[in-house]
Protein backbone atom coordinates (compact mmCIF):
# COMPACT_ATOMS: atom_id res chain seq x y z
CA UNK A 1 45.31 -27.64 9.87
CA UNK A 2 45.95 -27.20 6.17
CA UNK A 3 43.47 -29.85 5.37
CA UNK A 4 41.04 -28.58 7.97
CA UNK A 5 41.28 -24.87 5.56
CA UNK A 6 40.93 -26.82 2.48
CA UNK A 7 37.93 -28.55 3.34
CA UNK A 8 36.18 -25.69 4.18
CA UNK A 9 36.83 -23.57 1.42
CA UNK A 10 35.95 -26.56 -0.60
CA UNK A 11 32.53 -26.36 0.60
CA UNK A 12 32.41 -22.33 0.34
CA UNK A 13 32.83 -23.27 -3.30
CA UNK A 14 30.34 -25.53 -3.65
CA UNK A 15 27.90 -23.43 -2.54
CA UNK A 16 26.41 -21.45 -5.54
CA UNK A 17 26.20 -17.38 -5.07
CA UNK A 18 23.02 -16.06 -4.78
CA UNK A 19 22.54 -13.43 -6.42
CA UNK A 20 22.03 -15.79 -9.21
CA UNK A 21 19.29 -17.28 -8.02
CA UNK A 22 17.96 -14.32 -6.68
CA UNK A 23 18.14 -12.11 -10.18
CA UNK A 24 16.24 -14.61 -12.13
CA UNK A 25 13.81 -15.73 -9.47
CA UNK A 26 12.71 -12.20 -8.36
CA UNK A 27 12.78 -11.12 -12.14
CA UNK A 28 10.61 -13.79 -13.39
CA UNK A 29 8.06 -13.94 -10.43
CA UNK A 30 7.55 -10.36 -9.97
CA UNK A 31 6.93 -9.97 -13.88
CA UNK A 32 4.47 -12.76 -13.72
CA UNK A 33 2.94 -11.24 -11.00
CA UNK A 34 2.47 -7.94 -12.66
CA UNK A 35 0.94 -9.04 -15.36
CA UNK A 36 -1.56 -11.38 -13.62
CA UNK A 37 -2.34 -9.19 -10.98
CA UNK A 38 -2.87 -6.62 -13.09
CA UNK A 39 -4.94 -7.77 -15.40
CA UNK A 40 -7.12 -9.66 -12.67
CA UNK A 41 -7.67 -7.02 -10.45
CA UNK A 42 -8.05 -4.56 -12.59
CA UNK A 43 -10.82 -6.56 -15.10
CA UNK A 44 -12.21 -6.78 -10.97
CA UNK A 45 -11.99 -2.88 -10.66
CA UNK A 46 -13.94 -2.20 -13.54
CA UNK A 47 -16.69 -4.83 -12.99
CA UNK A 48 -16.98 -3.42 -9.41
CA UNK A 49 -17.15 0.39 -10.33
CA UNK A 50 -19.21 -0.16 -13.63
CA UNK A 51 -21.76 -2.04 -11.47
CA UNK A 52 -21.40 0.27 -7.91
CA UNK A 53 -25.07 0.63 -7.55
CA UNK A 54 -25.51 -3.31 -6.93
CA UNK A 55 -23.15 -1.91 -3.70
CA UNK A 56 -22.96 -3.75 -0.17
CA UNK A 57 -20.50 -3.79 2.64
CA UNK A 58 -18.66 -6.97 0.65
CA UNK A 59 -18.44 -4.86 -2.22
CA UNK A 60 -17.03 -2.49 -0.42
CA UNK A 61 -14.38 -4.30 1.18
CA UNK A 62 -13.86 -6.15 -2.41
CA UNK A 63 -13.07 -2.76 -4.19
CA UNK A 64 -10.86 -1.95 -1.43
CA UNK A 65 -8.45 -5.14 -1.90
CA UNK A 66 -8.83 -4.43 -5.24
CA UNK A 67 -6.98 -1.30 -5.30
CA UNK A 68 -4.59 -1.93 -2.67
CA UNK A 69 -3.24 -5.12 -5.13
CA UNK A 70 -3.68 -2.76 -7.99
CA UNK A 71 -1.44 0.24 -6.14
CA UNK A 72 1.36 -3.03 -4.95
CA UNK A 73 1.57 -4.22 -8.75
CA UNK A 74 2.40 -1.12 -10.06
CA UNK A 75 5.52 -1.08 -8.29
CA UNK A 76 6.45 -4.25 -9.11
CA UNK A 77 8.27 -3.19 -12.72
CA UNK A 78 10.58 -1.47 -10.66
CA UNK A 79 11.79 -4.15 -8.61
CA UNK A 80 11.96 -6.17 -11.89
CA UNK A 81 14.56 -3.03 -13.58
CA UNK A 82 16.29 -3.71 -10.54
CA UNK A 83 16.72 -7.18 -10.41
CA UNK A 84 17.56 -7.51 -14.24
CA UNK A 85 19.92 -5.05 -13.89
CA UNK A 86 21.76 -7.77 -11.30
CA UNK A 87 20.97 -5.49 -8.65
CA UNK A 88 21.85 -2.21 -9.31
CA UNK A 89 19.17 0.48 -8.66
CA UNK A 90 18.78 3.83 -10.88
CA UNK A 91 15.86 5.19 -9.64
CA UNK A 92 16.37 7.18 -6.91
CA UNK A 93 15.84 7.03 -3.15
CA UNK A 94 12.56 8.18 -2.95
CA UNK A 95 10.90 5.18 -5.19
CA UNK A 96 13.16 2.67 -3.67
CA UNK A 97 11.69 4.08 -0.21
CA UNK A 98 8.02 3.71 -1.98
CA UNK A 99 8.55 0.30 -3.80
CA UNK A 100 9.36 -1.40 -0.07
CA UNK A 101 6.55 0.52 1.20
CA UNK A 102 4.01 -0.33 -1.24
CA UNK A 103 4.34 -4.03 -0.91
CA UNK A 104 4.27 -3.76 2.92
CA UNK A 105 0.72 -1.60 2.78
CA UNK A 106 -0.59 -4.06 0.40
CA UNK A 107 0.45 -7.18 2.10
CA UNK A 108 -1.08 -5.97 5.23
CA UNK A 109 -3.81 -4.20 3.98
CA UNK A 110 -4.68 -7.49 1.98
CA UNK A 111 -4.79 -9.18 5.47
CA UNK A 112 -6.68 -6.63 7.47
CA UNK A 113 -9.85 -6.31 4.31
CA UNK A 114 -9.28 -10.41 4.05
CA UNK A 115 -10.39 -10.58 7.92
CA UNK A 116 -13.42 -7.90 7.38
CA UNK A 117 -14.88 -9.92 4.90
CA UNK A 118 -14.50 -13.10 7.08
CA UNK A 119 -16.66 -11.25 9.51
CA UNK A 120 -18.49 -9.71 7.34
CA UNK A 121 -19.41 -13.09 6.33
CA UNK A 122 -20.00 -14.62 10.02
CA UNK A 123 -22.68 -11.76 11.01
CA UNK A 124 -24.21 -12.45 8.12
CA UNK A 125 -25.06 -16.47 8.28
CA UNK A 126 -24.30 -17.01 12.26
CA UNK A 127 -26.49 -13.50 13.04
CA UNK A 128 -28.55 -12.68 10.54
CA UNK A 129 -30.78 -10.45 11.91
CA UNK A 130 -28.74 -8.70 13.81
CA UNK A 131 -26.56 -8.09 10.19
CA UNK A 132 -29.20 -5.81 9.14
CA UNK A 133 -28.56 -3.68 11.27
CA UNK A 134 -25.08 -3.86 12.19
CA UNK A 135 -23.40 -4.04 8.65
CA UNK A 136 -23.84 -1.68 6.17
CA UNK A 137 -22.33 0.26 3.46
CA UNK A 138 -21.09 3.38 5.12
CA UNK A 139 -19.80 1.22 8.20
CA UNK A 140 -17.97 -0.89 5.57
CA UNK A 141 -16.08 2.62 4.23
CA UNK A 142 -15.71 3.68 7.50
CA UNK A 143 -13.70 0.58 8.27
CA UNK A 144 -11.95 0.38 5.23
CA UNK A 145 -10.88 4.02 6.03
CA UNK A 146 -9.80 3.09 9.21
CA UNK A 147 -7.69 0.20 7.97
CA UNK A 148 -5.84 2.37 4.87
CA UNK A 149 -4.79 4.90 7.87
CA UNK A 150 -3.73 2.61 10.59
CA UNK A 151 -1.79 0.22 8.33
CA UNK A 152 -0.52 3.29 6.58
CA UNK A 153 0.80 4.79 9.56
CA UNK A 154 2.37 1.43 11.09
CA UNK A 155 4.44 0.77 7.40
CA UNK A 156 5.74 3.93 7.93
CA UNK A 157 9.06 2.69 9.78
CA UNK A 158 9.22 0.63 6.09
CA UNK A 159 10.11 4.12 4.88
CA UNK A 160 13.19 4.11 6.96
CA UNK A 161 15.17 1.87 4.22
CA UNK A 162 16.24 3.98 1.67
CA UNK A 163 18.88 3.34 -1.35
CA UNK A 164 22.94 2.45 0.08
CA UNK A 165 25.65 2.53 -2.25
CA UNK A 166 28.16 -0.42 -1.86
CA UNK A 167 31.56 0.42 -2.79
CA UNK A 168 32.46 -3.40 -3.37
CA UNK A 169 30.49 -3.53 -6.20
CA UNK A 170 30.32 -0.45 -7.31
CA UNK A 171 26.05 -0.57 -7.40
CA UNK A 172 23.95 1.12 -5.74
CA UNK A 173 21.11 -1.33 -4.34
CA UNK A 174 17.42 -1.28 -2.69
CA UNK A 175 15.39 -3.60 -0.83
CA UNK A 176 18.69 -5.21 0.82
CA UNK A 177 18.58 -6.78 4.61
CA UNK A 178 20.20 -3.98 7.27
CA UNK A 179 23.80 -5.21 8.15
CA UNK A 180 24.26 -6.51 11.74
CA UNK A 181 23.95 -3.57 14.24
CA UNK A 182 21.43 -0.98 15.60
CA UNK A 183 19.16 -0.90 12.66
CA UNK A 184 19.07 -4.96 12.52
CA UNK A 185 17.94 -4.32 16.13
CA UNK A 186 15.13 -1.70 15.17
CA UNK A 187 13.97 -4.29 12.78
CA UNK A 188 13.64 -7.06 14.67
CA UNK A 189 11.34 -5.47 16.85
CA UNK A 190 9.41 -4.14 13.95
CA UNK A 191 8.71 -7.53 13.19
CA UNK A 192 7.37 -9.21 16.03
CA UNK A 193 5.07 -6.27 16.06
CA UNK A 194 3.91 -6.72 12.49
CA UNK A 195 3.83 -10.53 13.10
CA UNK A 196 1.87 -9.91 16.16
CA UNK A 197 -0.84 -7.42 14.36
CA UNK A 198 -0.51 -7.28 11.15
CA UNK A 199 -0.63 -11.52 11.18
CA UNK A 200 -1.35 -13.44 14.18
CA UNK A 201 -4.27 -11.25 15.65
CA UNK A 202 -6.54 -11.07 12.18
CA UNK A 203 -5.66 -14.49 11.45
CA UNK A 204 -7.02 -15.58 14.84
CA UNK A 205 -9.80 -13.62 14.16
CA UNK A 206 -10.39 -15.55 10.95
CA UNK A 207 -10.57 -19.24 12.32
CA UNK A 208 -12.61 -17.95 14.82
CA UNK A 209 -14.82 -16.90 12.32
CA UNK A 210 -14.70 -19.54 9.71
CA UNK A 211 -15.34 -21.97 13.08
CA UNK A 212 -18.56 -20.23 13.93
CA UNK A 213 -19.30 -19.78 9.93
CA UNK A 214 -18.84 -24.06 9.90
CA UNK A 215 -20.83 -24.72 12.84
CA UNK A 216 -23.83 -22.62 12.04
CA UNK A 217 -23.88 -24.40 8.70
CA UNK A 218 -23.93 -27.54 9.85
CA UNK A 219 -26.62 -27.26 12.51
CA UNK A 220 -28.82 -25.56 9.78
CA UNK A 221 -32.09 -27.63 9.72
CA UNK A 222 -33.23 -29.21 5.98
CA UNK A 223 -35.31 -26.02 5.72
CA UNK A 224 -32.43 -23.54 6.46
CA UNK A 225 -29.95 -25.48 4.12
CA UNK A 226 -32.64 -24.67 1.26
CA UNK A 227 -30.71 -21.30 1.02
CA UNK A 228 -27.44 -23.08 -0.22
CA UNK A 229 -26.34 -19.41 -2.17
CA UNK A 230 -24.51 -18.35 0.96
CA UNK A 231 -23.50 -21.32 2.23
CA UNK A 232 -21.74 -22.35 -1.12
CA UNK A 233 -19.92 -18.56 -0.86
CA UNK A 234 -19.02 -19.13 2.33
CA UNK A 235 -17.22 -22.23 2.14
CA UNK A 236 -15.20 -20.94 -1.15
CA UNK A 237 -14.56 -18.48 0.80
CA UNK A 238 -13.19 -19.80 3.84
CA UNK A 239 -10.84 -22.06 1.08
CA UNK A 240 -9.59 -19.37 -0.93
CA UNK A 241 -8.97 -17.34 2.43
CA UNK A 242 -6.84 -20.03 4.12
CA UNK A 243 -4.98 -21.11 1.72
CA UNK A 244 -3.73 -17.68 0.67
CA UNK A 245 -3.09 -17.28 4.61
CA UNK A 246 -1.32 -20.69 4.31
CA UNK A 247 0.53 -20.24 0.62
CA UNK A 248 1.47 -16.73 0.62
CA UNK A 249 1.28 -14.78 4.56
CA UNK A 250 2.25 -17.49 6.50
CA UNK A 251 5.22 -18.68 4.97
CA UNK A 252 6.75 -15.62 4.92
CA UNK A 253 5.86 -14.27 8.35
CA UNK A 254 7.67 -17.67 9.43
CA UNK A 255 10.57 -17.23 7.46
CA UNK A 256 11.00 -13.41 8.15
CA UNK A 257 11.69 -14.17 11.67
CA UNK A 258 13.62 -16.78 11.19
CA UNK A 259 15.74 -14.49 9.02
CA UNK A 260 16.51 -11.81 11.03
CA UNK A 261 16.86 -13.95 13.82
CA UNK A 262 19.43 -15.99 11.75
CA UNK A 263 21.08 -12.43 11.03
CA UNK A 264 21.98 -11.10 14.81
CA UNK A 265 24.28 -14.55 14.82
CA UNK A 266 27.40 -14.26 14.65
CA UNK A 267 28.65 -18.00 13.47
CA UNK A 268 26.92 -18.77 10.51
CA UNK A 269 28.82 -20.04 7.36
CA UNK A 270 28.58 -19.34 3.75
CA UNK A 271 26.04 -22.25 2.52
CA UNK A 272 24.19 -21.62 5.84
CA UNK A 273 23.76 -17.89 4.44
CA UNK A 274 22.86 -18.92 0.67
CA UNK A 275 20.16 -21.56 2.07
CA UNK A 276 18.28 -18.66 4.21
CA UNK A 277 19.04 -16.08 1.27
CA UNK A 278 17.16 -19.05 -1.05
CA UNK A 279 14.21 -18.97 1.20
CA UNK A 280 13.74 -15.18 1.36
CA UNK A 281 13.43 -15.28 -2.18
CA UNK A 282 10.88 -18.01 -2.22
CA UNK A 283 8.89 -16.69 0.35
CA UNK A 284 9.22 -12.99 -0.68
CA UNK A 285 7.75 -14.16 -4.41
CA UNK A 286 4.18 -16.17 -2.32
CA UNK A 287 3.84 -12.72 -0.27
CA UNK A 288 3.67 -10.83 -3.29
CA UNK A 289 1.49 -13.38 -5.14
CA UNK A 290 -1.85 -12.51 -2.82
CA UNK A 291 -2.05 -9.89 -5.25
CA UNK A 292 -3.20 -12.82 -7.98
CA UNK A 293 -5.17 -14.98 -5.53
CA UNK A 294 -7.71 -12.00 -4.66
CA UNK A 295 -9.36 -12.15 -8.08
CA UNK A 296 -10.12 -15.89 -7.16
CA UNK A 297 -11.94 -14.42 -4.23
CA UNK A 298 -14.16 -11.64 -5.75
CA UNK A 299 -15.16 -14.62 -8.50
CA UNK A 300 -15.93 -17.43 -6.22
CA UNK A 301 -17.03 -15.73 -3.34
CA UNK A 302 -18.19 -12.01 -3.92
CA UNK A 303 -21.78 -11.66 -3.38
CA UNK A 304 -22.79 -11.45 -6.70
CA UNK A 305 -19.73 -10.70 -8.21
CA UNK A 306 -20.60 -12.83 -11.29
CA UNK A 307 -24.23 -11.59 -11.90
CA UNK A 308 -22.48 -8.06 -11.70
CA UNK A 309 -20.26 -9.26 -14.40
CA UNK A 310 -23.51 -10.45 -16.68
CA UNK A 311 -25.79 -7.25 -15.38
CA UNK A 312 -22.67 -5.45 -16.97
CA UNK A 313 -22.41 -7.60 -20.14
CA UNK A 314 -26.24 -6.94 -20.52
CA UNK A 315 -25.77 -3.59 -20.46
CA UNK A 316 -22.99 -2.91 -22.88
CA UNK A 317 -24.95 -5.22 -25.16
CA UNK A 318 -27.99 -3.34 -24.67
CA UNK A 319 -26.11 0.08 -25.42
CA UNK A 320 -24.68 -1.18 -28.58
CA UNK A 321 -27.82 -2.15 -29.99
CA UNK A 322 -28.97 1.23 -28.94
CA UNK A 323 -26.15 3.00 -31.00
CA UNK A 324 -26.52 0.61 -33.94
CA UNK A 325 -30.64 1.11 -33.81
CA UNK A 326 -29.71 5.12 -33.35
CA UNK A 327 -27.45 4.73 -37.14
CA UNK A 328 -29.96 2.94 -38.89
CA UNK A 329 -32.10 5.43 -39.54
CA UNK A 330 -28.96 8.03 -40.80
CA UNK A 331 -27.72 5.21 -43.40
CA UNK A 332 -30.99 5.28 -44.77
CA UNK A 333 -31.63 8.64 -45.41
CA UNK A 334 -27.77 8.84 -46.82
CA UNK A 335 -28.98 5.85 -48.97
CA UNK A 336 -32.21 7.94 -49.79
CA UNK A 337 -30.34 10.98 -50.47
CA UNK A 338 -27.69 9.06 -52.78
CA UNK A 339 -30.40 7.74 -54.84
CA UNK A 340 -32.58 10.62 -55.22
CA UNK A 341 -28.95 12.14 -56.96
CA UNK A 342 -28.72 9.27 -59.26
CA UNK A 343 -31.87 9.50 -60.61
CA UNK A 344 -31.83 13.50 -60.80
């Protein structure tokens, strides 16, 4: 029996903590992702709004995604304080409520703009005629409305987690998992509702898309193909699409279940808990990352996202010959003026 009690807490101390792993992982990625996201969707932000009168209902939906990742990276620094600080949390229960929130609206939000595109998209090559009359720019804010409220309102229960102090420790901590219970309960069925929603129904919606998007291209005749511009978009944009679906939502949709399912039992052991702990982290980090795939979208597959970006160039090159032509003529009559003195 002795041996039987040595063994196993032989192989509870073999089995790394994770908070560890989880300080330096979350620290690191959600810095990274901070700074990239930032700086791609915001250089995005500013090519869209400089260049808003080039609109259409992509545009629309691109500006949208843009802000949601902006509004989800801003956060981020906080979660970073909080996970260089080895877990402890100083900044009161209100932004630990809105730092969970935010990444939750985003992710979804991301997902939900993601799938109006897509179909955005499909009218446009599989029904073009009928897109001309079906899509357009205020149907494409009225959407995008739509989506900010109903995802909005469904995060909400995301609110629910606030800041707990734990008396082991002595820290006070955010973002943990809900101990075994009532609330673990409440949670559970949050999720399958957000998987069901917020994941499975736009991604079906997607590859049913992208199928019809595929199958109108390739019965095109060798006339229709002529008109490659869309085509081209559309297959970058059925790549970049799916793989952030298959990188960053899907693993973690997966994994989240698997979690909380994991969780409600009762008989897990230590390494069992560090493994799953390992893979929240992982998959945690790819869900936040969308926020630094989008810019790959609005580049490769905005309509016109990168003549918008030389239209723009253009025209800050054409206004800065303007003010240099406008000082020309004020350095020569200070020149003038200068050498009428000298010779006076």
């Amino acid at each position: 029996m002795e041996n039987v009690t040595d063994g196993l807490q032989d192989n509870s101390s073999r089995c790394e903590s994770i908070d560890d792993f989880r300080n330096q992982v979350y620290s690191t990625a959600y810095s990274l992702i901070t700074v990239l996201g930032l700086v791609g969707n915001g250089f995005a932000l500013v090519v869209l709004i400089r260049t808003y009168r080039q609109s259409s209902p992509f545009h629309v939906y691109m500006l949208n995604l843009a802000v949601s990742d902006l509004l989800c990276v801003m956060t981020l620094p906080l979660r970073v304080l909080y996970y260089v600080r080895k877990g402890d949390w100083h900044e009161g229960d209100f932004l630990c409520r809105i730092s969970s929130y935010a990444l939750y609206v985003n992710l979804y939000c991301s997902i939900y703009f993601m799938a109006a595109m897509s179909f955005t998209r499909f009218l446009a090559i599989v029904f073009p005629v009928q897109n001309l009359r079906l899509v357009t720019e205020n149907r494409a804010r009225l959407v995008c409305g739509a989506i900010w409220v109903v995802i909005c309102l469904l995060s909400s229960p995301f609110l629910i987690s606030g800041q707990k102090f734990d008396p082991v420790t002595n820290k006070t901590k955010c973002f943990e998992p809900p101990p075994p219970g009532k609330s673990l309960k409440k949670l559970m069925a949050l999720n399958y509702v957000s998987l069901m929603v917020g994941f499975v129904l736009p991604f079906l919606v997607i590859i049913l898309c992208y199928a019809g998007i595929v199958r109108t291209l390739l019965s095109r005749t060798h006339a229709a193909r002529r008109q490659r511009g869309t085509g081209t978009r559309a297959i970058r944009m059925i790549v970049i699409v799916l793989l952030t679906f298959l990188v960053s939502f899907m693993p973690y949709h997966v994994q989240r279940t698997v979690h909380l399912n994991f969780l409600s039992r009762g008989d897990t052991t230590h390494c069992e808990n560090v493994s799953m702990q390992k893979s929240v982290v992982v998959t945690l980090c790819l869900a936040a990352a969308n926020s630094c795939f989008d810019p790959l979208l609005y580049f490769f597959s905005g309509e016109g996202f990168r003549s918008r970006l030389s239209s723009l160039r253009q025209s800050m090159k054409a206004s800065t010959m303007q003010r240099t032509d406008r000082r020309k003529p004020i350095m020569a009559s200070e020149s003038g003026e200068n050498q009428q003195l000298k010779t006076g």
